[in-house]
C-alpha atoms as a PDB file:
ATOM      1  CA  UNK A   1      29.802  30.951  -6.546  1.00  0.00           C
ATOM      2  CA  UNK A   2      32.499  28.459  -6.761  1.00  0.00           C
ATOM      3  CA  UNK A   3      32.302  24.814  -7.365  1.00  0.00           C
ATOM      4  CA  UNK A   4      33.466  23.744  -4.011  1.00  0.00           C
ATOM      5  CA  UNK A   5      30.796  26.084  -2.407  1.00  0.00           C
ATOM      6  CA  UNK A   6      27.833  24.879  -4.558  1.00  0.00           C
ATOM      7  CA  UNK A   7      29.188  21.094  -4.065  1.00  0.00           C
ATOM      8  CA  UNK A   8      28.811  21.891  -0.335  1.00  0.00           C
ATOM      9  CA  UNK A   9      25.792  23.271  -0.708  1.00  0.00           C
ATOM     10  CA  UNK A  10      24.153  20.019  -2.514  1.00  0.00           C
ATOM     11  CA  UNK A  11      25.857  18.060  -0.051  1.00  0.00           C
ATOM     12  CA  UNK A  12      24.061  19.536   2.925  1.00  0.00           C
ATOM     13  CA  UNK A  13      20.635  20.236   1.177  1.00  0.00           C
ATOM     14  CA  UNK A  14      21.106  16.305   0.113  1.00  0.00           C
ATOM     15  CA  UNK A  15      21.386  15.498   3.467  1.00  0.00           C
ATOM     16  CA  UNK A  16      18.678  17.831   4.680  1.00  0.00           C
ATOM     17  CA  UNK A  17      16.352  15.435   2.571  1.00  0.00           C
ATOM     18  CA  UNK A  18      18.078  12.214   3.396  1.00  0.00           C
ATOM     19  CA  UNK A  19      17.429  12.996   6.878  1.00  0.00           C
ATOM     20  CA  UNK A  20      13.898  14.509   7.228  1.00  0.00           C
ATOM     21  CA  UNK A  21      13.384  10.660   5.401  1.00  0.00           C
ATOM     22  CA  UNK A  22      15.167   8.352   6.830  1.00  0.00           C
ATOM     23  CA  UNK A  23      13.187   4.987   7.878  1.00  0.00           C
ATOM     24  CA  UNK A  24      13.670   3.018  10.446  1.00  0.00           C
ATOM     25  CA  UNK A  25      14.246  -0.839   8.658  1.00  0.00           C
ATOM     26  CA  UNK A  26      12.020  -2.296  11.523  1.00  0.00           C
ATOM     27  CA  UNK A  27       9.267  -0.236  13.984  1.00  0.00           C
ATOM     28  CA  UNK A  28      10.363   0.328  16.959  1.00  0.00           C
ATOM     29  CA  UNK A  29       8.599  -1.593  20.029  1.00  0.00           C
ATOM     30  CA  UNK A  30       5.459  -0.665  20.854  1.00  0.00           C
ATOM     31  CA  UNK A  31       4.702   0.728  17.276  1.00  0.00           C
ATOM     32  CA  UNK A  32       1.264  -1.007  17.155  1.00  0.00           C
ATOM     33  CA  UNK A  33       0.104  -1.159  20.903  1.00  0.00           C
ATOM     34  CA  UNK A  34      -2.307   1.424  21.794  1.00  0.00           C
ATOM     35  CA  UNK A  35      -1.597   4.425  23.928  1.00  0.00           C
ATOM     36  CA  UNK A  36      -4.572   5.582  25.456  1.00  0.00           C
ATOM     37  CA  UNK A  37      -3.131   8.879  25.836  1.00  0.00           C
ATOM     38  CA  UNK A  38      -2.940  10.136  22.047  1.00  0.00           C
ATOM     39  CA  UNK A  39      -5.365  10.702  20.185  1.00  0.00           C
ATOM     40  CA  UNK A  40      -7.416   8.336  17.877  1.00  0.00           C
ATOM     41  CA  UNK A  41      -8.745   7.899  14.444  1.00  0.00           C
ATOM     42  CA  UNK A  42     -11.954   6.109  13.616  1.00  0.00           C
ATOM     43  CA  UNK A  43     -12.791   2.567  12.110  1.00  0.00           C
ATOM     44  CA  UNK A  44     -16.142   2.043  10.566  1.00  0.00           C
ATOM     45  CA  UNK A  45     -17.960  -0.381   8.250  1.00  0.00           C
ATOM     46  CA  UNK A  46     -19.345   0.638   5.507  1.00  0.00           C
ATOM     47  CA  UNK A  47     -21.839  -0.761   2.424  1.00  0.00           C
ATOM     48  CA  UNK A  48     -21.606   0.027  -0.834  1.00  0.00           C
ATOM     49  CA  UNK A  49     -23.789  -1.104  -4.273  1.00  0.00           C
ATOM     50  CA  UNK A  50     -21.965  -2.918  -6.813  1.00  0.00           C
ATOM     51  CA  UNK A  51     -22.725  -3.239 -10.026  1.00  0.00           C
ATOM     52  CA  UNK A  52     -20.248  -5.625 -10.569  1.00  0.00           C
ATOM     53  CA  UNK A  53     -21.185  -8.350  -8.786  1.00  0.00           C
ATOM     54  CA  UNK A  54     -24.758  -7.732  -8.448  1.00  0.00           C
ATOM     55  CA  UNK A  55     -25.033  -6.997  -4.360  1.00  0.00           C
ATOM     56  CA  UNK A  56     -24.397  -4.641  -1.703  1.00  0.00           C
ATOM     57  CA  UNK A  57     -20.649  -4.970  -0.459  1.00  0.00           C
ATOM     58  CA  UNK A  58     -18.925  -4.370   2.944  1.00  0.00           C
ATOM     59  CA  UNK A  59     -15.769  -2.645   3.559  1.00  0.00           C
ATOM     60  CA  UNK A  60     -13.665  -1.140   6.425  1.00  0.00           C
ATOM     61  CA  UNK A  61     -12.826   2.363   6.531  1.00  0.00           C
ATOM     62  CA  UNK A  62     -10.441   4.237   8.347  1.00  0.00           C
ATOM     63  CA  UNK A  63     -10.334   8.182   9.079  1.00  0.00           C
ATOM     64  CA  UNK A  64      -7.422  10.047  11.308  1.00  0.00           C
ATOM     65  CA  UNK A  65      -6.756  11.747  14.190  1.00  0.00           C
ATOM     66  CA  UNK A  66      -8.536  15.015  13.492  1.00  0.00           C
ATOM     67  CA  UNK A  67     -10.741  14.193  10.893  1.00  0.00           C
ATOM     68  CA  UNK A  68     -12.526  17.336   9.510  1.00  0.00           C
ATOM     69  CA  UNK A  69     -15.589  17.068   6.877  1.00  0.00           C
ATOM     70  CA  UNK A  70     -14.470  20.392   5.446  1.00  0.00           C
ATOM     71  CA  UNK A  71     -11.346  19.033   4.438  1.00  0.00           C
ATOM     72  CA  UNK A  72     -10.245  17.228   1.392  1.00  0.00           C
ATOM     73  CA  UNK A  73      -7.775  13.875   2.340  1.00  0.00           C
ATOM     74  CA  UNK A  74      -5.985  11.593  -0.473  1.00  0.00           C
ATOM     75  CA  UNK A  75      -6.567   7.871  -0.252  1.00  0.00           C
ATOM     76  CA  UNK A  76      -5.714   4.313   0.667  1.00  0.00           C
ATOM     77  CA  UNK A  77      -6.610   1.252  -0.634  1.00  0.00           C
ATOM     78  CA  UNK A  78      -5.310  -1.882   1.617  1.00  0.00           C
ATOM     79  CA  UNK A  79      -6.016  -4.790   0.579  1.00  0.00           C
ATOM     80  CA  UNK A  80      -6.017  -8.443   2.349  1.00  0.00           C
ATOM     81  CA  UNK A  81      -4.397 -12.257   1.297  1.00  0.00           C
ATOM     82  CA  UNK A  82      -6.600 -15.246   0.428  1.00  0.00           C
ATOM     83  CA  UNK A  83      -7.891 -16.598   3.394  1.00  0.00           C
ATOM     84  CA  UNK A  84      -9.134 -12.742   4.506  1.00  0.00           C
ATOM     85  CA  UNK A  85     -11.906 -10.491   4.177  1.00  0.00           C
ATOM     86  CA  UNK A  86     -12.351  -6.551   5.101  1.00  0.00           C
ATOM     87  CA  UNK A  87     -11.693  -7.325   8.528  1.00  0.00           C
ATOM     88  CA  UNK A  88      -8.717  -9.437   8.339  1.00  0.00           C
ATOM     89  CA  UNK A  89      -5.958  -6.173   8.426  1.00  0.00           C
ATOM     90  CA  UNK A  90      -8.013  -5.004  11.248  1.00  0.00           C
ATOM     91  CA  UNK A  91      -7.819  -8.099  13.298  1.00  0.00           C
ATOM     92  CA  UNK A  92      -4.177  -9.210  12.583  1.00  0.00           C
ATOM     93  CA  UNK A  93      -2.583  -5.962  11.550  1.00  0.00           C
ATOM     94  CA  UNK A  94      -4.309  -3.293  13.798  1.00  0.00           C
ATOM     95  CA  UNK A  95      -3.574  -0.766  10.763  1.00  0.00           C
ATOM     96  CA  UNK A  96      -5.970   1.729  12.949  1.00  0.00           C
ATOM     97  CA  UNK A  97      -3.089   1.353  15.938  1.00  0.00           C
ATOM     98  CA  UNK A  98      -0.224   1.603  13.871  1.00  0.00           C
ATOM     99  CA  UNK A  99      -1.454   4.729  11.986  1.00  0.00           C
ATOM    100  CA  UNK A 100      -2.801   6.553  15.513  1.00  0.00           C
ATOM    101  CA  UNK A 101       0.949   6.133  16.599  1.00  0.00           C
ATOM    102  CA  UNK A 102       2.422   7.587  13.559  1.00  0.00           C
ATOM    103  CA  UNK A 103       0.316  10.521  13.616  1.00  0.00           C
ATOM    104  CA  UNK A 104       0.970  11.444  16.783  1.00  0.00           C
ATOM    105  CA  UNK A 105       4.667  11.278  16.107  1.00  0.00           C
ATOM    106  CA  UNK A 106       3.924  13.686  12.800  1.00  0.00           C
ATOM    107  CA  UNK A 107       5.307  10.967  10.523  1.00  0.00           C
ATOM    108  CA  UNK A 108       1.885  10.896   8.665  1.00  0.00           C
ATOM    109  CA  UNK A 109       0.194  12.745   5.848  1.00  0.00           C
ATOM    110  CA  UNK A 110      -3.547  12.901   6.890  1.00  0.00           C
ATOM    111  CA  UNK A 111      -5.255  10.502   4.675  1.00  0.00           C
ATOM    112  CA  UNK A 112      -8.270   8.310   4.734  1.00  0.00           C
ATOM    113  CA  UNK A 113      -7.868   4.276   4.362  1.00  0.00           C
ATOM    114  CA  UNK A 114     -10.471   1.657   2.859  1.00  0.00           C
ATOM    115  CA  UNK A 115     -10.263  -1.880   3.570  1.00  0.00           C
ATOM    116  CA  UNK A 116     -12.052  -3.649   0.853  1.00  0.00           C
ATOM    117  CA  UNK A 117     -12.631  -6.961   0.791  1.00  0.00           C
ATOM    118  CA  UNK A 118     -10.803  -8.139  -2.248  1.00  0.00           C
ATOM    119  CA  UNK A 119     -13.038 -11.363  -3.537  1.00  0.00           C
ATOM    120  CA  UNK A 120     -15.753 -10.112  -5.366  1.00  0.00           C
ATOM    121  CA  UNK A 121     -18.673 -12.373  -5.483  1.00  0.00           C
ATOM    122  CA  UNK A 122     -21.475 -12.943  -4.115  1.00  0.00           C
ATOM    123  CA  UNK A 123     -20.824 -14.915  -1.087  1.00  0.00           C
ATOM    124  CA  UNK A 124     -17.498 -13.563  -0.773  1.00  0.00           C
ATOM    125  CA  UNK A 125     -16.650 -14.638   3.087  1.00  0.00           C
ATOM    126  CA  UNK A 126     -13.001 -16.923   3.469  1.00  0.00           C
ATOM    127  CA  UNK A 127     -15.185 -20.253   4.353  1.00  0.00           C
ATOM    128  CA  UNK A 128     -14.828 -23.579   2.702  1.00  0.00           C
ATOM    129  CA  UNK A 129     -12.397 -24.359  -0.116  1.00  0.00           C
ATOM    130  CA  UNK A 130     -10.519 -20.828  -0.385  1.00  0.00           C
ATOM    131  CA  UNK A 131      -8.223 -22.096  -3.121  1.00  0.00           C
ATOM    132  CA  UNK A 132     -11.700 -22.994  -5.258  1.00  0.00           C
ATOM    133  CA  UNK A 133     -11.343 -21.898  -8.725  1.00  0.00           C
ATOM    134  CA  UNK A 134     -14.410 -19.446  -8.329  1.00  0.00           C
ATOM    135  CA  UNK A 135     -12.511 -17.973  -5.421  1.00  0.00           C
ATOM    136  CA  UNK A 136      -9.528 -17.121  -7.038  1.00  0.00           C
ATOM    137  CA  UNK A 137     -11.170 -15.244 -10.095  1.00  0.00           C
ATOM    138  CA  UNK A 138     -13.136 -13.375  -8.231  1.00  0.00           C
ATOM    139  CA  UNK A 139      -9.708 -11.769  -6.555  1.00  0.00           C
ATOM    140  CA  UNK A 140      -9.279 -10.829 -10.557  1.00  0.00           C
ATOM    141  CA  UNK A 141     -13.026  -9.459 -10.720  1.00  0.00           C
ATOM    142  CA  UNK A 142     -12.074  -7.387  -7.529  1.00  0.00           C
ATOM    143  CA  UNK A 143     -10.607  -5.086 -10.480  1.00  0.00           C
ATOM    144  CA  UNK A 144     -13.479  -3.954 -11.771  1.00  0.00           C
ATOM    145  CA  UNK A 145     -15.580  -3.723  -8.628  1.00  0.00           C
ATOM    146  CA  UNK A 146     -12.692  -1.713  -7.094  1.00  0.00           C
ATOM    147  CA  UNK A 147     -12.547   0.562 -10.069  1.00  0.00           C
ATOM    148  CA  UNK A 148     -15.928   1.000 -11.020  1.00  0.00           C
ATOM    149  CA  UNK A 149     -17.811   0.515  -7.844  1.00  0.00           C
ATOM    150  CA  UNK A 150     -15.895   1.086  -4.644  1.00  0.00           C
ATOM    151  CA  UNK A 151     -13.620   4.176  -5.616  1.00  0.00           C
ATOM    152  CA  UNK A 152     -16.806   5.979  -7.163  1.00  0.00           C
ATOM    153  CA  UNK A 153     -18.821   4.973  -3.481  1.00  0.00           C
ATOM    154  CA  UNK A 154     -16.178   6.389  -1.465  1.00  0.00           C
ATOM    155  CA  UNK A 155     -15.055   9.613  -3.744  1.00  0.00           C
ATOM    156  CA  UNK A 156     -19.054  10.264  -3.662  1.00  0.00           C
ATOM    157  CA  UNK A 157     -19.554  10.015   0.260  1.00  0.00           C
ATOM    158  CA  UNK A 158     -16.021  10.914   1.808  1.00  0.00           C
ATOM    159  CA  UNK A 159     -14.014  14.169   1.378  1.00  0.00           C
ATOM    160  CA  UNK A 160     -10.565  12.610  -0.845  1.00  0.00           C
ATOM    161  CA  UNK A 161      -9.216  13.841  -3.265  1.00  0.00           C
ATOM    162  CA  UNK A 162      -9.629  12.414  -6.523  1.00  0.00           C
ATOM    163  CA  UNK A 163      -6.935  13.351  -8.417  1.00  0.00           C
ATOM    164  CA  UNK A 164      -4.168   9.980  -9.184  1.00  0.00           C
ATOM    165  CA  UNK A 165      -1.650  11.470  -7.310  1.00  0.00           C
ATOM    166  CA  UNK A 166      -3.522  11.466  -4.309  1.00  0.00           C
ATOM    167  CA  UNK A 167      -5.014   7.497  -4.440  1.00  0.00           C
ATOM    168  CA  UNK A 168      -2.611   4.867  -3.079  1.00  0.00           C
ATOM    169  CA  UNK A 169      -2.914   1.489  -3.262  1.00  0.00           C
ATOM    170  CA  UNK A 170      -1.053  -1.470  -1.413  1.00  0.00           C
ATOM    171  CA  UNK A 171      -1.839  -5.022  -0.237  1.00  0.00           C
ATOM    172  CA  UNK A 172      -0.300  -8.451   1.356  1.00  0.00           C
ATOM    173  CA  UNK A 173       0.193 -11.645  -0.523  1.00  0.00           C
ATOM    174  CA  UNK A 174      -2.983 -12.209  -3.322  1.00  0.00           C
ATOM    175  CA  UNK A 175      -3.912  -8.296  -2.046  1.00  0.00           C
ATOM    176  CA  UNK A 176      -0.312  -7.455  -2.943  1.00  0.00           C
ATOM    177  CA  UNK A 177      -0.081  -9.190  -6.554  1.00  0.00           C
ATOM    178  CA  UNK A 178      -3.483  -7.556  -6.604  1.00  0.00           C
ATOM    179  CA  UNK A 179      -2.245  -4.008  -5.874  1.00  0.00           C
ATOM    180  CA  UNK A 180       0.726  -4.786  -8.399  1.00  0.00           C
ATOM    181  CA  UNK A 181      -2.009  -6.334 -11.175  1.00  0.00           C
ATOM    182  CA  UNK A 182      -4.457  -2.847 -11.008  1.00  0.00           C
ATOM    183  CA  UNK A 183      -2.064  -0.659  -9.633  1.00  0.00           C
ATOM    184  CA  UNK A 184       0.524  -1.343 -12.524  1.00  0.00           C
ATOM    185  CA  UNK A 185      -2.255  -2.107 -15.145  1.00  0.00           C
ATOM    186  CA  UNK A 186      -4.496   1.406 -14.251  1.00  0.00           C
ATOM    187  CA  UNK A 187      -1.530   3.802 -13.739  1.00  0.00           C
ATOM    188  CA  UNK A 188      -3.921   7.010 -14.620  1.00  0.00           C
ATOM    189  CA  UNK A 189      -5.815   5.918 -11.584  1.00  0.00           C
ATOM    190  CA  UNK A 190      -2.803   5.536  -8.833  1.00  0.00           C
ATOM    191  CA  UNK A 191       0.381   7.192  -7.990  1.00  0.00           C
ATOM    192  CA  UNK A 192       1.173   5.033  -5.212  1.00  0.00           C
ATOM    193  CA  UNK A 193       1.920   1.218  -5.219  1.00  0.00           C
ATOM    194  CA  UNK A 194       3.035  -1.042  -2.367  1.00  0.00           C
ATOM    195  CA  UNK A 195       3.147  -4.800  -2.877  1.00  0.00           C
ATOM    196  CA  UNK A 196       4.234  -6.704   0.327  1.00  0.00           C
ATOM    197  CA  UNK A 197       4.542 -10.528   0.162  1.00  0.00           C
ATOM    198  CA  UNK A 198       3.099 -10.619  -3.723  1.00  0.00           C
ATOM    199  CA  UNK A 199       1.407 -13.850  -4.474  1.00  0.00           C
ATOM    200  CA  UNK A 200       1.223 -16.352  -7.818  1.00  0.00           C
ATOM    201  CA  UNK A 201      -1.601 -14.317  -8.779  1.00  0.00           C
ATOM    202  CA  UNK A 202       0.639 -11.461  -9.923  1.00  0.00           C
ATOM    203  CA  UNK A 203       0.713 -11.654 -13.496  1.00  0.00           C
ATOM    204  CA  UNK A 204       4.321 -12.017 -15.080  1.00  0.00           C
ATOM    205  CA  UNK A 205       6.807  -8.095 -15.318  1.00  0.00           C
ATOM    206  CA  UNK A 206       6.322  -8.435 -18.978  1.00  0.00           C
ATOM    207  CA  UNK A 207       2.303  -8.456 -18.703  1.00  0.00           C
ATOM    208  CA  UNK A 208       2.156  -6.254 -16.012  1.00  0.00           C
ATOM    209  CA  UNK A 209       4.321  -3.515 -17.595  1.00  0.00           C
ATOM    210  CA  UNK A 210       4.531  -4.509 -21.545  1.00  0.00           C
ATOM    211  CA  UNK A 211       5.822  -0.662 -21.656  1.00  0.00           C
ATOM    212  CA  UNK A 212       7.916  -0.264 -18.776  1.00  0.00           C
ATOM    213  CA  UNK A 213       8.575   3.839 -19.227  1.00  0.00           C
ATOM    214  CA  UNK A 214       5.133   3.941 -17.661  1.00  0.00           C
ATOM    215  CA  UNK A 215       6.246   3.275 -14.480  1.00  0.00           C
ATOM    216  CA  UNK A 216       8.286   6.501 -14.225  1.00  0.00           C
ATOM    217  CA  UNK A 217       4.596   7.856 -13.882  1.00  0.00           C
ATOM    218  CA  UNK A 218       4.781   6.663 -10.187  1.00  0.00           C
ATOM    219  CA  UNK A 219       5.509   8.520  -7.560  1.00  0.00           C
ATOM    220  CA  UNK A 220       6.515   5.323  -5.395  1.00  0.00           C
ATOM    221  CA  UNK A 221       6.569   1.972  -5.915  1.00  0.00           C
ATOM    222  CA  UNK A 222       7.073  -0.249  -3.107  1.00  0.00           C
ATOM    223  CA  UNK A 223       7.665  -3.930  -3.602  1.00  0.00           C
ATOM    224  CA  UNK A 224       9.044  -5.935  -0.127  1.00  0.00           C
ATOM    225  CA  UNK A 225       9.096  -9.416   0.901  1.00  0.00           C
ATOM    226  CA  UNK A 226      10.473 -11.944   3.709  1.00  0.00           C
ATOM    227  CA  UNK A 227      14.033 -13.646   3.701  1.00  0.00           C
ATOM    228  CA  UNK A 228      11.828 -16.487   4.829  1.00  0.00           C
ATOM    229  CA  UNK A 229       9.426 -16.456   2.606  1.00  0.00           C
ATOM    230  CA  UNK A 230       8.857 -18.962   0.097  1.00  0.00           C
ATOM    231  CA  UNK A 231       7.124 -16.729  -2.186  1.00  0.00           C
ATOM    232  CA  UNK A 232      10.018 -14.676  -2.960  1.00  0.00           C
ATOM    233  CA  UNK A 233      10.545 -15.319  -6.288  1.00  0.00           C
ATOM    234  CA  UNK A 234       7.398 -13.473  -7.396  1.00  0.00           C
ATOM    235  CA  UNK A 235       9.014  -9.970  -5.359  1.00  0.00           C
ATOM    236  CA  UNK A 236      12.206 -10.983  -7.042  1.00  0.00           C
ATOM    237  CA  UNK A 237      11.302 -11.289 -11.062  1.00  0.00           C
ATOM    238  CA  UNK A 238       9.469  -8.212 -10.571  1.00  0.00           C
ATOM    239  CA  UNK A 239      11.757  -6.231  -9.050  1.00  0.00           C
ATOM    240  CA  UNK A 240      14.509  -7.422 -11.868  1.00  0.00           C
ATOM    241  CA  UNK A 241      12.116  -6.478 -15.095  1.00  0.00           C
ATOM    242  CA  UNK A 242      11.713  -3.035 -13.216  1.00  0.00           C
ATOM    243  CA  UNK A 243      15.825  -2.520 -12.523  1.00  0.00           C
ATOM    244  CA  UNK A 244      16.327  -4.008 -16.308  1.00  0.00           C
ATOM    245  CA  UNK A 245      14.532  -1.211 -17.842  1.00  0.00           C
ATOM    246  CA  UNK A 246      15.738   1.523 -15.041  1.00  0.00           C
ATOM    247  CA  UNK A 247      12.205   2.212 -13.631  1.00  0.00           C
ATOM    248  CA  UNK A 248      12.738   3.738 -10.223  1.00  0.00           C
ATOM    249  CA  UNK A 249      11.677   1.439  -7.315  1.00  0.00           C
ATOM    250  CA  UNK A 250      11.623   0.243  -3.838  1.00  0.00           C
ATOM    251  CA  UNK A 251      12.500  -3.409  -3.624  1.00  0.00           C
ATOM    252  CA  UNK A 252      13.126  -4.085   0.306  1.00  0.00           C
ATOM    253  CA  UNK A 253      14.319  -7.690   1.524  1.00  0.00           C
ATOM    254  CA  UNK A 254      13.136  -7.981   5.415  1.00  0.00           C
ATOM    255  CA  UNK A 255      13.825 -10.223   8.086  1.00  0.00           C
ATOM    256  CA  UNK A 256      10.545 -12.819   7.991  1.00  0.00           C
ATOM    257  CA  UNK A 257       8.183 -14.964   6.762  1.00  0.00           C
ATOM    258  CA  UNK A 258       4.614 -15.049   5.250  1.00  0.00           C
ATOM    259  CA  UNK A 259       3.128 -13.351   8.503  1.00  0.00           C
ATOM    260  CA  UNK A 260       1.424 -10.212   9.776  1.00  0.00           C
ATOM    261  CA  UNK A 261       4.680  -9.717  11.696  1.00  0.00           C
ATOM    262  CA  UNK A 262       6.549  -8.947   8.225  1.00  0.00           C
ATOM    263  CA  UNK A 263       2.808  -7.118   6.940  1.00  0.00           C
ATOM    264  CA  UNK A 264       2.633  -4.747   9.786  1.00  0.00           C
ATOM    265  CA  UNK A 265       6.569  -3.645   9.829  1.00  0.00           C
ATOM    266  CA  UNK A 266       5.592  -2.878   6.059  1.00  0.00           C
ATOM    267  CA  UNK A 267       2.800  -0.804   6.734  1.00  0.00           C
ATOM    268  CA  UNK A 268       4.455   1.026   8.822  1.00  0.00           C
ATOM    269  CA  UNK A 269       7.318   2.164   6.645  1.00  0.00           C
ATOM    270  CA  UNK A 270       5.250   2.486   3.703  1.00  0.00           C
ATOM    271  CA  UNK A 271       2.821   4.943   5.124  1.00  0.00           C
ATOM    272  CA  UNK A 272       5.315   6.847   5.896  1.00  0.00           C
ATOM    273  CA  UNK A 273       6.057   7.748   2.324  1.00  0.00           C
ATOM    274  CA  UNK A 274       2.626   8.597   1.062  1.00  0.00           C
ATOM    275  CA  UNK A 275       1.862  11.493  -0.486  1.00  0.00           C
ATOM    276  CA  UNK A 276       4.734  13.232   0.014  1.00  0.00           C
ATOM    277  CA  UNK A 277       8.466  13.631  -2.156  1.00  0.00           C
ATOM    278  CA  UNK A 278      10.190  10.485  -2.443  1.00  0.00           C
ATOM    279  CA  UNK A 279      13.860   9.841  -3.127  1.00  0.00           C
ATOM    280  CA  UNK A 280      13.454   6.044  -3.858  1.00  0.00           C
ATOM    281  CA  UNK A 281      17.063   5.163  -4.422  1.00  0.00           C
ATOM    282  CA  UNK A 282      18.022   7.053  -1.479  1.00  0.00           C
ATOM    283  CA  UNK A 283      15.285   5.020   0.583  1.00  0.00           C
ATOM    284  CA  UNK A 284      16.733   1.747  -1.166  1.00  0.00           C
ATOM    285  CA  UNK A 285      20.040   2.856   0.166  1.00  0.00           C
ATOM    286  CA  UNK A 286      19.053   3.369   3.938  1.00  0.00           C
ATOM    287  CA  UNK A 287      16.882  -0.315   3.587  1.00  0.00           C
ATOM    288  CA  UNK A 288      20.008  -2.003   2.570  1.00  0.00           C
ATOM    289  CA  UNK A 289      21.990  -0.159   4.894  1.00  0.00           C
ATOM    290  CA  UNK A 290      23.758  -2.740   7.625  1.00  0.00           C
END
């Protein structure tokens, strides 16, 4: 076979690929109204023991269109911001809507999603001083209660699979320097990374990744922010360690603020690459596409 024939070739299975996952840069309309005429996943709460901080915890948790016991489903982990809890994606960010209408479009790899509530203490609702020092940490305690606690709970009494490559993990503002803190810092326990709006909390490239070749272990990682928003720079300095040492990522720059509006168009393009191959440079290419 002759060069011209096999360059051919690549060219059209390249575009094959390119095609089967291209993104739109912003959901459609309608992408997270309900249509009573497909069909729906389920939302429940749930309560779990942890030994971390000493009580019984809630947290949401989301199963698809379909859902069969028999079957084995890999994992989400979407967390909240600072003033949240475990219902705050479900009341501003209608993940449960957004997902139904992906699914029934076939954009979707069947997969289960938890929404924890990321401030682990005691009395952990968003009431009174949320910026109080004991507040804060306890976003940092989440870690462990994630970890040890709430992945065991949920790999115990729901059919995922437990393997990294099937665990995800993503969040918005302190849930998105969260997901890049223990997502980056437990790399054995997650594949898949998505950090929309990151906050202060995210600890500085060079702590997060002291040995950047790491990275490469990652089948996606997804860092996006607003043109808006004012918390840019902590997207930014990540995104520029990761290019500096080559380590293959997402970095998307979206028309927005620090809203749900910016959140929810993230969501949806992110789910859309879970679990399945990813070309990130390619997907870079069709973000930054005019």
């Amino acid at each position: 076979m002759n060069k011209s024939v096999i360059l051919a070739l690549g060219l059209v299975l390249s575009g094959m690929f390119v095609s089967a996952q291209t993104l739109d840069k912003q959901a459609p309309q309608g992408f997270d109204v309900e249509n009573a005429a497909i069909s729906h996943g389920k939302i429940d709460t749930i309560q779990y023991p942890s030994k971390t901080v000493g009580t019984t915890r809630k947290a949401l948790i989301y199963t698809p269109p379909g859902f069969k016991k028999r079957e084995k489903y890999p994992v989400l982990y979407l967390l909240h911001g600072i003033g949240g809890d475990e219902k705050e994606w479900f009341r501003n960010g209608t993940p449960q809507i957004i997902l139904d209408n992906l699914y029934a479009k076939g954009k979707l790899t069947p997969m289960i999603v938890v929404l924890p509530n990321g401030r682990a203490m005691k009395d952990d609702r968003a009431t009174g001083d949320i910026m109080a020092k004991d507040k804060v940490e306890a976003f940092a305690t989440f870690e462990k209660d994630l970890l040890n606690d709430l992945i065991p709970f949920i790999e115990k009494r729901y059919p995922v699979k437990k393997d990294r490559n099937d665990r995800a993990i993503a969040g918005l503002s302190m849930g998105g320097g969260q997901t890049l803190n223990f997502g980056l810092g437990n790399i054995e326990r997650f594949a898949w990374v998505g950090a929309f709006s990151a906050a202060p909390n995210t600890k500085e490239p060079q702590l997060l990744l002291p040995d950047p070749s790491k990275a490469k272990e990652l089948k996606l990682l997804w860092i996006s922010c607003g043109d808006q928003d004012r918390l840019m720079p902590f997207s930014k300095r990540t995104s520029d360690y990761l290019t500096e040492n080559k380590i293959p990522h997402i970095f998307y720059i979206e028309p927005g603020g620090h809203d749900f509006k910016v959140w929810k168009n993230d969501l949806y393009l992110f789910s859309q690459l879970l679990f399945k191959p990813v070309k990130q440079e390619e997907v870079n290419l069709i973000l930054k596409s005019e």
